[in-house]
Protein backbone atom coordinates (compact mmCIF):
# COMPACT_ATOMS: atom_id res chain seq x y z
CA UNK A 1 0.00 0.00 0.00
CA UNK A 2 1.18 3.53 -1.01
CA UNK A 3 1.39 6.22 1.61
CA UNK A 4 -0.83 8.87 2.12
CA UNK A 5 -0.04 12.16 1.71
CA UNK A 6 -2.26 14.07 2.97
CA UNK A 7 0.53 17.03 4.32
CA UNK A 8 0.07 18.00 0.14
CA UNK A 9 -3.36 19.20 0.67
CA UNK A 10 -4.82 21.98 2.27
CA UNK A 11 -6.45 21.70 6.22
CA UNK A 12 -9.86 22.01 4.42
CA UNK A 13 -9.38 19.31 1.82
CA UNK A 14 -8.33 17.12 4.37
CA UNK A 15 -11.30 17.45 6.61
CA UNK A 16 -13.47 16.98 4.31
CA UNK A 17 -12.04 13.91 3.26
CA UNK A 18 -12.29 12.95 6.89
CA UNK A 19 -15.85 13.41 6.75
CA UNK A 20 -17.12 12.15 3.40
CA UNK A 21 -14.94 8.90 4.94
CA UNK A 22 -16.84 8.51 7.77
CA UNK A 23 -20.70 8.93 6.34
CA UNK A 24 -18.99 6.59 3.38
CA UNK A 25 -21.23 3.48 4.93
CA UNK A 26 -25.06 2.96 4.44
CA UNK A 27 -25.12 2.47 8.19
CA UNK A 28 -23.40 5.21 9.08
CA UNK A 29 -25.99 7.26 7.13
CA UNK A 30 -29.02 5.54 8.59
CA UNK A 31 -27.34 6.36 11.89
CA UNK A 32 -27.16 9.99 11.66
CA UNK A 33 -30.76 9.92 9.88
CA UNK A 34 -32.18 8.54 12.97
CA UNK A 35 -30.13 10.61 15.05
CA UNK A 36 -31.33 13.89 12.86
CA UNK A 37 -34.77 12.31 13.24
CA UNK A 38 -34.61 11.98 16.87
CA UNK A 39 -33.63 15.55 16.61
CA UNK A 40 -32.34 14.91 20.34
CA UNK A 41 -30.10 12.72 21.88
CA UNK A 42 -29.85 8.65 21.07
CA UNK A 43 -29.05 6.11 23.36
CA UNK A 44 -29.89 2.84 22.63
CA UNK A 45 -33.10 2.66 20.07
CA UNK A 46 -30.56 2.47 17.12
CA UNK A 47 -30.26 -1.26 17.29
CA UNK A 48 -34.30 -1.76 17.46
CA UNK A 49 -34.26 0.88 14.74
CA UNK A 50 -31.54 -0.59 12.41
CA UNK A 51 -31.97 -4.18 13.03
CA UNK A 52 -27.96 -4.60 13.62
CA UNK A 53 -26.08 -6.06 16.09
CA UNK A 54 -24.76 -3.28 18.83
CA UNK A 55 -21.16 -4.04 18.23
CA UNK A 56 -21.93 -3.25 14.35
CA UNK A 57 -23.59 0.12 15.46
CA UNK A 58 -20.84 0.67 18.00
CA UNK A 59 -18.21 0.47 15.41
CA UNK A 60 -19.87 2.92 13.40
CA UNK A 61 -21.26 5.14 16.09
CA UNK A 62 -17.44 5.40 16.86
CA UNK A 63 -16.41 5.84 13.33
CA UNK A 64 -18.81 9.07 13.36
CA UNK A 65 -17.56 10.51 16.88
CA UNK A 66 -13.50 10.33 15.56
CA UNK A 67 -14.86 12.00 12.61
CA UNK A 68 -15.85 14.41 14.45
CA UNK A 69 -20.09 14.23 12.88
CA UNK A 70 -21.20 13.42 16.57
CA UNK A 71 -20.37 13.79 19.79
CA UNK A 72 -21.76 11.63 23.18
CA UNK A 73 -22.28 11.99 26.81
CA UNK A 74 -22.44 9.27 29.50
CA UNK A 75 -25.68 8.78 31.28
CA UNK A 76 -25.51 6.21 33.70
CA UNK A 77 -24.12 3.12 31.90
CA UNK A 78 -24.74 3.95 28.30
CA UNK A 79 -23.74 6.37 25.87
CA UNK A 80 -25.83 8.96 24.12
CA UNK A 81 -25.45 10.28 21.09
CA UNK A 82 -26.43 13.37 18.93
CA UNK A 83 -25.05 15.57 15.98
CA UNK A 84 -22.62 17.63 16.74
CA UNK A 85 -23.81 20.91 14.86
CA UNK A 86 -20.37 22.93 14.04
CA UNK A 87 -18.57 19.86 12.62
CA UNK A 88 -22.24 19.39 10.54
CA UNK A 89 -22.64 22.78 9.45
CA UNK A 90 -18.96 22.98 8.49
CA UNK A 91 -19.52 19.29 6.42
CA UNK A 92 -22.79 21.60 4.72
CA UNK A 93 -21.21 24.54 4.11
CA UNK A 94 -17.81 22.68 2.61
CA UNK A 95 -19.90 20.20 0.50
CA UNK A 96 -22.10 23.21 -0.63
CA UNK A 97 -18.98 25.52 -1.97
CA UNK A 98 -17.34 22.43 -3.16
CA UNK A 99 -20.86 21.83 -5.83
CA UNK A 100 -21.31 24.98 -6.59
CA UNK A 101 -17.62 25.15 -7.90
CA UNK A 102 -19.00 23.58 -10.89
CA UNK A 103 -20.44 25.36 -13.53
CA UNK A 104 -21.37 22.81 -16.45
CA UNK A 105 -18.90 23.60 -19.31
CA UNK A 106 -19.74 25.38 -22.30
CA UNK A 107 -18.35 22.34 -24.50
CA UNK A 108 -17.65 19.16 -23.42
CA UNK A 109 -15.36 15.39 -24.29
């Protein structure tokens, strides 16, 4: 495998990399829909809701939170999780400039 070089890109590039990477996974995006849909806090419904196995969602669940997408507090012996709004408004705003680079060419291949 070939090294990474991600020093040759800019902070921004790099995070967003980051962050497409981590909502990459149909899970991971059926995670943060239910979290969004929640539109509070999630502690344990997602395995009822998903119909996977807790150590799949906990992989993923962590996966999001080193990303940076969503952040979790302890209450009592579980974890609960919601979107962390910065890092998601930043992953908007990013994706948003980054389609509306494009402009359709005048002539194409």
């Amino acid at each position: 495998m070939g090294i990474t070089k991600t020093e040759i890109f800019s902070e921004e590039q790099n995070k967003l990399a980051v962050l497409l990477k981590a909502i990459a996974h149909p899970a991971r995006i059926a995670i943060l829909q239910e979290i969004i849909k929640a539109n509070a806090c999630i502690c344990g419904d997602l395995v009822n809701e998903l119909g996977l196995a807790q150590a799949t969602i906990s992989q993923h669940l962590k996966e999001l939170k080193n990303a940076g997408l969503i952040q979790g507090t302890i209450e009592g012996v579980s974890v609960c999780y919601c979107i962390h709004s910065e890092n998601w408004r930043l992953l908007e705003n990013q994706l948003g400039h980054f389609f509306a680079s494009y402009r359709g060419p005048s002539s194409c291949c």
